[in-house]
N, C-alpha and C. Protein backbone atom coordinates (compact mmCIF):
# COMPACT_ATOMS: atom_id res chain seq x y z
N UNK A 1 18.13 19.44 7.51
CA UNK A 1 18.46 19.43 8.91
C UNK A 1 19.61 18.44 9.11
N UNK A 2 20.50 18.88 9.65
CA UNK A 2 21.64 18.14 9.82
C UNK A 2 21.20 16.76 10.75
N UNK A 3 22.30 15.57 11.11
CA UNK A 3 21.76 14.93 12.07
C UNK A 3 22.52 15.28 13.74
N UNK A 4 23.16 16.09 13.80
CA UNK A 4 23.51 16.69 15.38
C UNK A 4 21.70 17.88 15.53
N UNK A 5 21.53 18.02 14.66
CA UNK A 5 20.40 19.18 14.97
C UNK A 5 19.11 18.25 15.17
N UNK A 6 18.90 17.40 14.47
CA UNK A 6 17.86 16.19 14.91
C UNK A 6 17.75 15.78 15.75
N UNK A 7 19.10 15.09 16.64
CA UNK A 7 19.25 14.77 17.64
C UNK A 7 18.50 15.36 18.61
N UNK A 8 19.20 16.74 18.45
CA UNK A 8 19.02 17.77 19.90
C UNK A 8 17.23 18.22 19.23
N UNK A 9 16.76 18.18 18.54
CA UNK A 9 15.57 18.13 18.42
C UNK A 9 14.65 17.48 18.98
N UNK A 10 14.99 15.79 18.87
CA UNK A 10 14.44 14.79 19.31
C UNK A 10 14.47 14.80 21.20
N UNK A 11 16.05 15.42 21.50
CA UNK A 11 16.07 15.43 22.82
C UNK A 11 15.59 15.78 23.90
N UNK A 12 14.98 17.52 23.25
CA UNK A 12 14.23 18.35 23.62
C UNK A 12 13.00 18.12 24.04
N UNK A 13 12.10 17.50 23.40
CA UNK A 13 11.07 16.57 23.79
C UNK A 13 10.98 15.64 24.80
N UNK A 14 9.79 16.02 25.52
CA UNK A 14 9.38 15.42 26.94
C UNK A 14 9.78 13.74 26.20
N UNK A 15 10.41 12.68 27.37
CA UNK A 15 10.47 11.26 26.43
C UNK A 15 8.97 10.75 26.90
N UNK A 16 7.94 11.04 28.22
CA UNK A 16 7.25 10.07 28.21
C UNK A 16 5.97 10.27 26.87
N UNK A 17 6.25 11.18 25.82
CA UNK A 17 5.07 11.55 25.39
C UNK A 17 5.40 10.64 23.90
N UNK A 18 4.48 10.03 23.13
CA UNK A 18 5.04 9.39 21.89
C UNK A 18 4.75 10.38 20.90
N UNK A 19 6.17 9.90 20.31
CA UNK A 19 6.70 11.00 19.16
C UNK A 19 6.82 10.04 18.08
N UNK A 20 6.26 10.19 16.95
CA UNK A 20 7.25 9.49 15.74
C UNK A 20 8.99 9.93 15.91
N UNK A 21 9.43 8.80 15.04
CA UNK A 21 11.17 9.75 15.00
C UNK A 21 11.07 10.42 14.00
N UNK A 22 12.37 11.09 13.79
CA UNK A 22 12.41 12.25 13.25
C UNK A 22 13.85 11.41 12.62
N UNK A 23 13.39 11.63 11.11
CA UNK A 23 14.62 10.88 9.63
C UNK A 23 14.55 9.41 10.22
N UNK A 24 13.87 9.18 10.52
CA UNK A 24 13.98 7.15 10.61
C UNK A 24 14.90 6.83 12.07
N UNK A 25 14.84 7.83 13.15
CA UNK A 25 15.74 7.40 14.35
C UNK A 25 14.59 6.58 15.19
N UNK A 26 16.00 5.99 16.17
CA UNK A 26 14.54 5.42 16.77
C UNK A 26 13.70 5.59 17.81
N UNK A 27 12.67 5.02 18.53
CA UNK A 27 11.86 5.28 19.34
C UNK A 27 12.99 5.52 21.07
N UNK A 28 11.86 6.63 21.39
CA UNK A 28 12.79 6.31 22.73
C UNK A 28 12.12 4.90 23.56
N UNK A 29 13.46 4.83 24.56
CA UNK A 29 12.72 3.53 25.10
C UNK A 29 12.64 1.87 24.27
N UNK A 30 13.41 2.05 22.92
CA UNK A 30 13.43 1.14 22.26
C UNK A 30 14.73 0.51 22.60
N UNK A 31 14.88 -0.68 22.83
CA UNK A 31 15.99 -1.58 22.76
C UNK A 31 16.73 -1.73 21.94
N UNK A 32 17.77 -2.33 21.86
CA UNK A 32 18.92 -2.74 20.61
C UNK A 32 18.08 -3.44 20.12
N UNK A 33 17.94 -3.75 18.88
CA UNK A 33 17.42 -4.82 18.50
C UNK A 33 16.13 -5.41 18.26
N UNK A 34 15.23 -4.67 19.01
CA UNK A 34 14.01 -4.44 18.66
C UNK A 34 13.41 -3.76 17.48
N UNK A 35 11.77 -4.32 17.17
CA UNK A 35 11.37 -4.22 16.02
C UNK A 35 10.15 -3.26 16.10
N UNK A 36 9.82 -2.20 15.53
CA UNK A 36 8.48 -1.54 15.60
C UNK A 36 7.60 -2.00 14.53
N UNK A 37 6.64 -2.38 14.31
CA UNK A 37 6.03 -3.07 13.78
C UNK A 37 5.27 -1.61 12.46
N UNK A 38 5.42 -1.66 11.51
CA UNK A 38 4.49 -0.34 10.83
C UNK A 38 3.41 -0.19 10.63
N UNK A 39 2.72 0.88 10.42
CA UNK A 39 1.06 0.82 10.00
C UNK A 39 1.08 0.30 9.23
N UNK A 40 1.89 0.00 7.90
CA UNK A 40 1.68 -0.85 6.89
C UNK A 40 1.16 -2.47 7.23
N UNK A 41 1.97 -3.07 7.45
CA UNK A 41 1.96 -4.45 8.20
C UNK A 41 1.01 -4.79 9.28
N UNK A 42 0.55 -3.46 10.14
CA UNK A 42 -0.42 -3.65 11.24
C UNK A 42 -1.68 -4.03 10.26
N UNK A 43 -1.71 -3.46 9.26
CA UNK A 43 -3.16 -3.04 8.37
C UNK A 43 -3.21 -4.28 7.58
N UNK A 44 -2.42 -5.16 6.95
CA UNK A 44 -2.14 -6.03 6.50
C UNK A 44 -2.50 -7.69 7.30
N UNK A 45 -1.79 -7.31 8.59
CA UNK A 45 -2.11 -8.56 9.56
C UNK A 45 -3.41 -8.25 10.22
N UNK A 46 -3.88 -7.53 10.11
CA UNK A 46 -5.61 -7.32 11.37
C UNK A 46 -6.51 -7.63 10.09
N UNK A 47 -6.42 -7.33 8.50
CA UNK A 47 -7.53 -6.99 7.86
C UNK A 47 -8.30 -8.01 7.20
N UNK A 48 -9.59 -7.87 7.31
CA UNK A 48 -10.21 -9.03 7.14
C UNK A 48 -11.21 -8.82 5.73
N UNK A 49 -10.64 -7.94 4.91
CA UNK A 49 -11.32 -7.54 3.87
C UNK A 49 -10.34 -5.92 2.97
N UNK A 50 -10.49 -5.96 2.03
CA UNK A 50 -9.91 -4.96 1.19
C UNK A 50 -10.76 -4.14 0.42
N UNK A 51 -10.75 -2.78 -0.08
CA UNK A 51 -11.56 -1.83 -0.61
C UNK A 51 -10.25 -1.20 -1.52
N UNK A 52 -11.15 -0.51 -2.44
CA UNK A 52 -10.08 0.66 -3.15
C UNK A 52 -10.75 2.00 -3.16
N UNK A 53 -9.96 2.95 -2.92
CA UNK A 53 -10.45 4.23 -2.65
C UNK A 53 -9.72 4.80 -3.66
N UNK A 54 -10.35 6.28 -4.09
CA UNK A 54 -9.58 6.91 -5.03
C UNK A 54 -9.48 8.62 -4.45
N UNK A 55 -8.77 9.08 -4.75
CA UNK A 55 -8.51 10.39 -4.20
C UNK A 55 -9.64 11.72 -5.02
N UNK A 56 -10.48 12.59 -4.27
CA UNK A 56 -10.85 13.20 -4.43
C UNK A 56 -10.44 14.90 -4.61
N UNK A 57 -10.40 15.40 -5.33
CA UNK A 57 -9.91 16.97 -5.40
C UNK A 57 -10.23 17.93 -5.03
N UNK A 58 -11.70 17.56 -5.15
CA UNK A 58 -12.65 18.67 -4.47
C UNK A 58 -13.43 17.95 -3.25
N UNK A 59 -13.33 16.86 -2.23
CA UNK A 59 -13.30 16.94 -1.38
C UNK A 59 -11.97 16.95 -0.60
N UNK A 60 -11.51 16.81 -0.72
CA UNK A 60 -9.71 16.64 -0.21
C UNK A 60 -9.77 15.01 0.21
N UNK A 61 -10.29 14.09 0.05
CA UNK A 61 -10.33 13.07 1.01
C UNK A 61 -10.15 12.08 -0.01
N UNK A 62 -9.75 10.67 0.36
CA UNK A 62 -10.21 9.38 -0.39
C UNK A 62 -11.81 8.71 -0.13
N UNK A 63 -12.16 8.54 -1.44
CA UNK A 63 -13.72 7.94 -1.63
C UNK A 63 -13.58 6.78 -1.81
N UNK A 64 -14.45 5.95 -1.41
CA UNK A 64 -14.28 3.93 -1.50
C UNK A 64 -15.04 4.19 -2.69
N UNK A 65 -14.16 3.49 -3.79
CA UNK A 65 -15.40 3.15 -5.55
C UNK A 65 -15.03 1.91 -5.78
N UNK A 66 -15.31 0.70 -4.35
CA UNK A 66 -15.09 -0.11 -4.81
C UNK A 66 -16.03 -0.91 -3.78
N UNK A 67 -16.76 -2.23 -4.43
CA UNK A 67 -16.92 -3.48 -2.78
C UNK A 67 -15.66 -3.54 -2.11
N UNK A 68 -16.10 -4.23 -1.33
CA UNK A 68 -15.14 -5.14 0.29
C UNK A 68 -14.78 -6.33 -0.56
N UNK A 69 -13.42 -6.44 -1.02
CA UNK A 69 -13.09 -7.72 -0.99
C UNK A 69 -12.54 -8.65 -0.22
N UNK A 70 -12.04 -10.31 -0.53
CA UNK A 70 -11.14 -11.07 0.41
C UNK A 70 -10.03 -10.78 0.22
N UNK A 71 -9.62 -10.82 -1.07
CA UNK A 71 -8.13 -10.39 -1.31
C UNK A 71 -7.47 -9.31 -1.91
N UNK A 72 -6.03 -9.00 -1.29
CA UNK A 72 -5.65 -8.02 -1.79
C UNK A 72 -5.53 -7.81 -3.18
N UNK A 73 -5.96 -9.33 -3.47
CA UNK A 73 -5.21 -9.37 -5.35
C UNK A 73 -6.70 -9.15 -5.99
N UNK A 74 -7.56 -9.16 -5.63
CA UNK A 74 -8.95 -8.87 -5.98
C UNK A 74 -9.03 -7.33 -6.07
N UNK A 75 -8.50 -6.55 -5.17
CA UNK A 75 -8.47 -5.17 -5.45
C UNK A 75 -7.71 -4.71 -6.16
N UNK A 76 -6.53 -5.25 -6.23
CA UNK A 76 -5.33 -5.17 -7.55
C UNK A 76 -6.16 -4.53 -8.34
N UNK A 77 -7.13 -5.74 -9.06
CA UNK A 77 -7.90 -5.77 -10.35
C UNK A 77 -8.39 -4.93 -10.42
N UNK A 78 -9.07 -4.46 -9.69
CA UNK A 78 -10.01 -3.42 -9.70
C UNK A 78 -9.56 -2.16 -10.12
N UNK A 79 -8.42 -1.89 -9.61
CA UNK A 79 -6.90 -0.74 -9.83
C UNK A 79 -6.95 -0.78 -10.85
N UNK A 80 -6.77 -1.68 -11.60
CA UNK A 80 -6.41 -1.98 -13.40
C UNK A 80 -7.83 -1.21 -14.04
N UNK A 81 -8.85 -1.32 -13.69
CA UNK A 81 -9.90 -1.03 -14.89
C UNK A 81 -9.98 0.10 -14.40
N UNK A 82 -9.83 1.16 -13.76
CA UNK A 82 -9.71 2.20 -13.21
C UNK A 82 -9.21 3.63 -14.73
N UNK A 83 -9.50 4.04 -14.73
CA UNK A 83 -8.47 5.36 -15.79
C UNK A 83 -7.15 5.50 -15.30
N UNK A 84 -6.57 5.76 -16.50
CA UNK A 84 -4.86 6.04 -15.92
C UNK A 84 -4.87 7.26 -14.78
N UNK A 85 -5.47 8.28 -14.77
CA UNK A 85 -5.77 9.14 -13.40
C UNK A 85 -6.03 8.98 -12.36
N UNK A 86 -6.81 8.02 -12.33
CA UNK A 86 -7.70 7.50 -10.88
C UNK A 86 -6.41 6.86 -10.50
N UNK A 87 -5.76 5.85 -11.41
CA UNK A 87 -4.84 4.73 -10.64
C UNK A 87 -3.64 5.17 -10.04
N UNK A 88 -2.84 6.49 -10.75
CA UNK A 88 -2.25 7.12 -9.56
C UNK A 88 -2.60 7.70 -8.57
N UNK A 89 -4.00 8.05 -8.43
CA UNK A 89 -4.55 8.38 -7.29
C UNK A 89 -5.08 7.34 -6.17
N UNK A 90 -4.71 6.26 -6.85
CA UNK A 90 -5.85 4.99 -6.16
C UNK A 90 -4.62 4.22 -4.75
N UNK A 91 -5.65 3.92 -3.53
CA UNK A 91 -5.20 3.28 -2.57
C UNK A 91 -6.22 2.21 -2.15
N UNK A 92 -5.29 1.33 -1.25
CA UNK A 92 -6.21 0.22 -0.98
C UNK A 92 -6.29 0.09 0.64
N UNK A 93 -7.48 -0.01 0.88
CA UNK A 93 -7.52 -0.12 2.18
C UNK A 93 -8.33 -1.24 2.92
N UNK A 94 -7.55 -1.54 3.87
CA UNK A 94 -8.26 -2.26 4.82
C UNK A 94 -9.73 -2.01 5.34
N UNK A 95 -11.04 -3.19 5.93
CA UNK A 95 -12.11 -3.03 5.71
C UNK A 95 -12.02 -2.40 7.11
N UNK A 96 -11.29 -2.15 8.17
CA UNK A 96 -10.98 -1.40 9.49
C UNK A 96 -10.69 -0.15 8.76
N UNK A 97 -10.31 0.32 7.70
CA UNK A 97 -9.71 2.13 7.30
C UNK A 97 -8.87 2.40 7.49
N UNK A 98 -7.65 1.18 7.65
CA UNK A 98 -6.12 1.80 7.51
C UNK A 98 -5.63 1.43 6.48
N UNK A 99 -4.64 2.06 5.79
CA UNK A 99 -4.03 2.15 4.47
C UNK A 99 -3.11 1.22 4.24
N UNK A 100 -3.61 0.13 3.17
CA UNK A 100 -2.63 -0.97 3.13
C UNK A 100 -1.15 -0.59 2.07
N UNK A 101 -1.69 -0.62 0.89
CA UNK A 101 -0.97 -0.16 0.07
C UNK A 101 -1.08 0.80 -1.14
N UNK A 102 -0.57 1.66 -2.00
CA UNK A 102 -0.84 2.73 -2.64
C UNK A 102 0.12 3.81 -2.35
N UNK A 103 -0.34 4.81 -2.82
CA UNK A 103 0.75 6.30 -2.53
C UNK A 103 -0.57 7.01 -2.06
């Protein structure tokens, strides 16, 4: 998609309704200079505990195969003893259920 066709994509859309952007543009209603804060970082600053989940095939979903830890570097570890399969499948999540880090 070109970016004149994005544009007029983005434009088309009612503004009071929230939209993600579309290729990394920005929010409407956003200022020069202003910062949107990401789910990454939201999940990071609220979380008061860490888990590791691993991706399931035949449920479609991520499964927790891990305790609640304090730190993120505690779940690291956990990543490591994992099978080389699981660990590209493996994410870490916050003890709220948003996705800290992983693919």
């Amino acid at each position: 998609m070109s970016y004149a066709k994005a544009m007029k994509h983005v434009n088309n859309h009612r503004k009071d309704k929230y939209r993600q952007p579309v290729l990394g543009m920005p929010f409407y209603d956003l200022k020069e200079g202003e910062h949107i804060e990401s789910c990454s970082s939201v999940a990071q600053r609220t979380a008061t505990g860490y888990n590791v989940r691993v991706y399931n095939k035949e449920e479609r979903k991520y499964i927790q195969v891990s305790d609640e830890f304090k730190t993120e570097d505690e779940a690291i570890d956990i990543i490591e003893t994992l099978s080389q399969y699981d660990q590209l499948g493996s994410r870490i999540y916050s003890t709220e259920g948003m996705h800290v880090s992983g693919w």
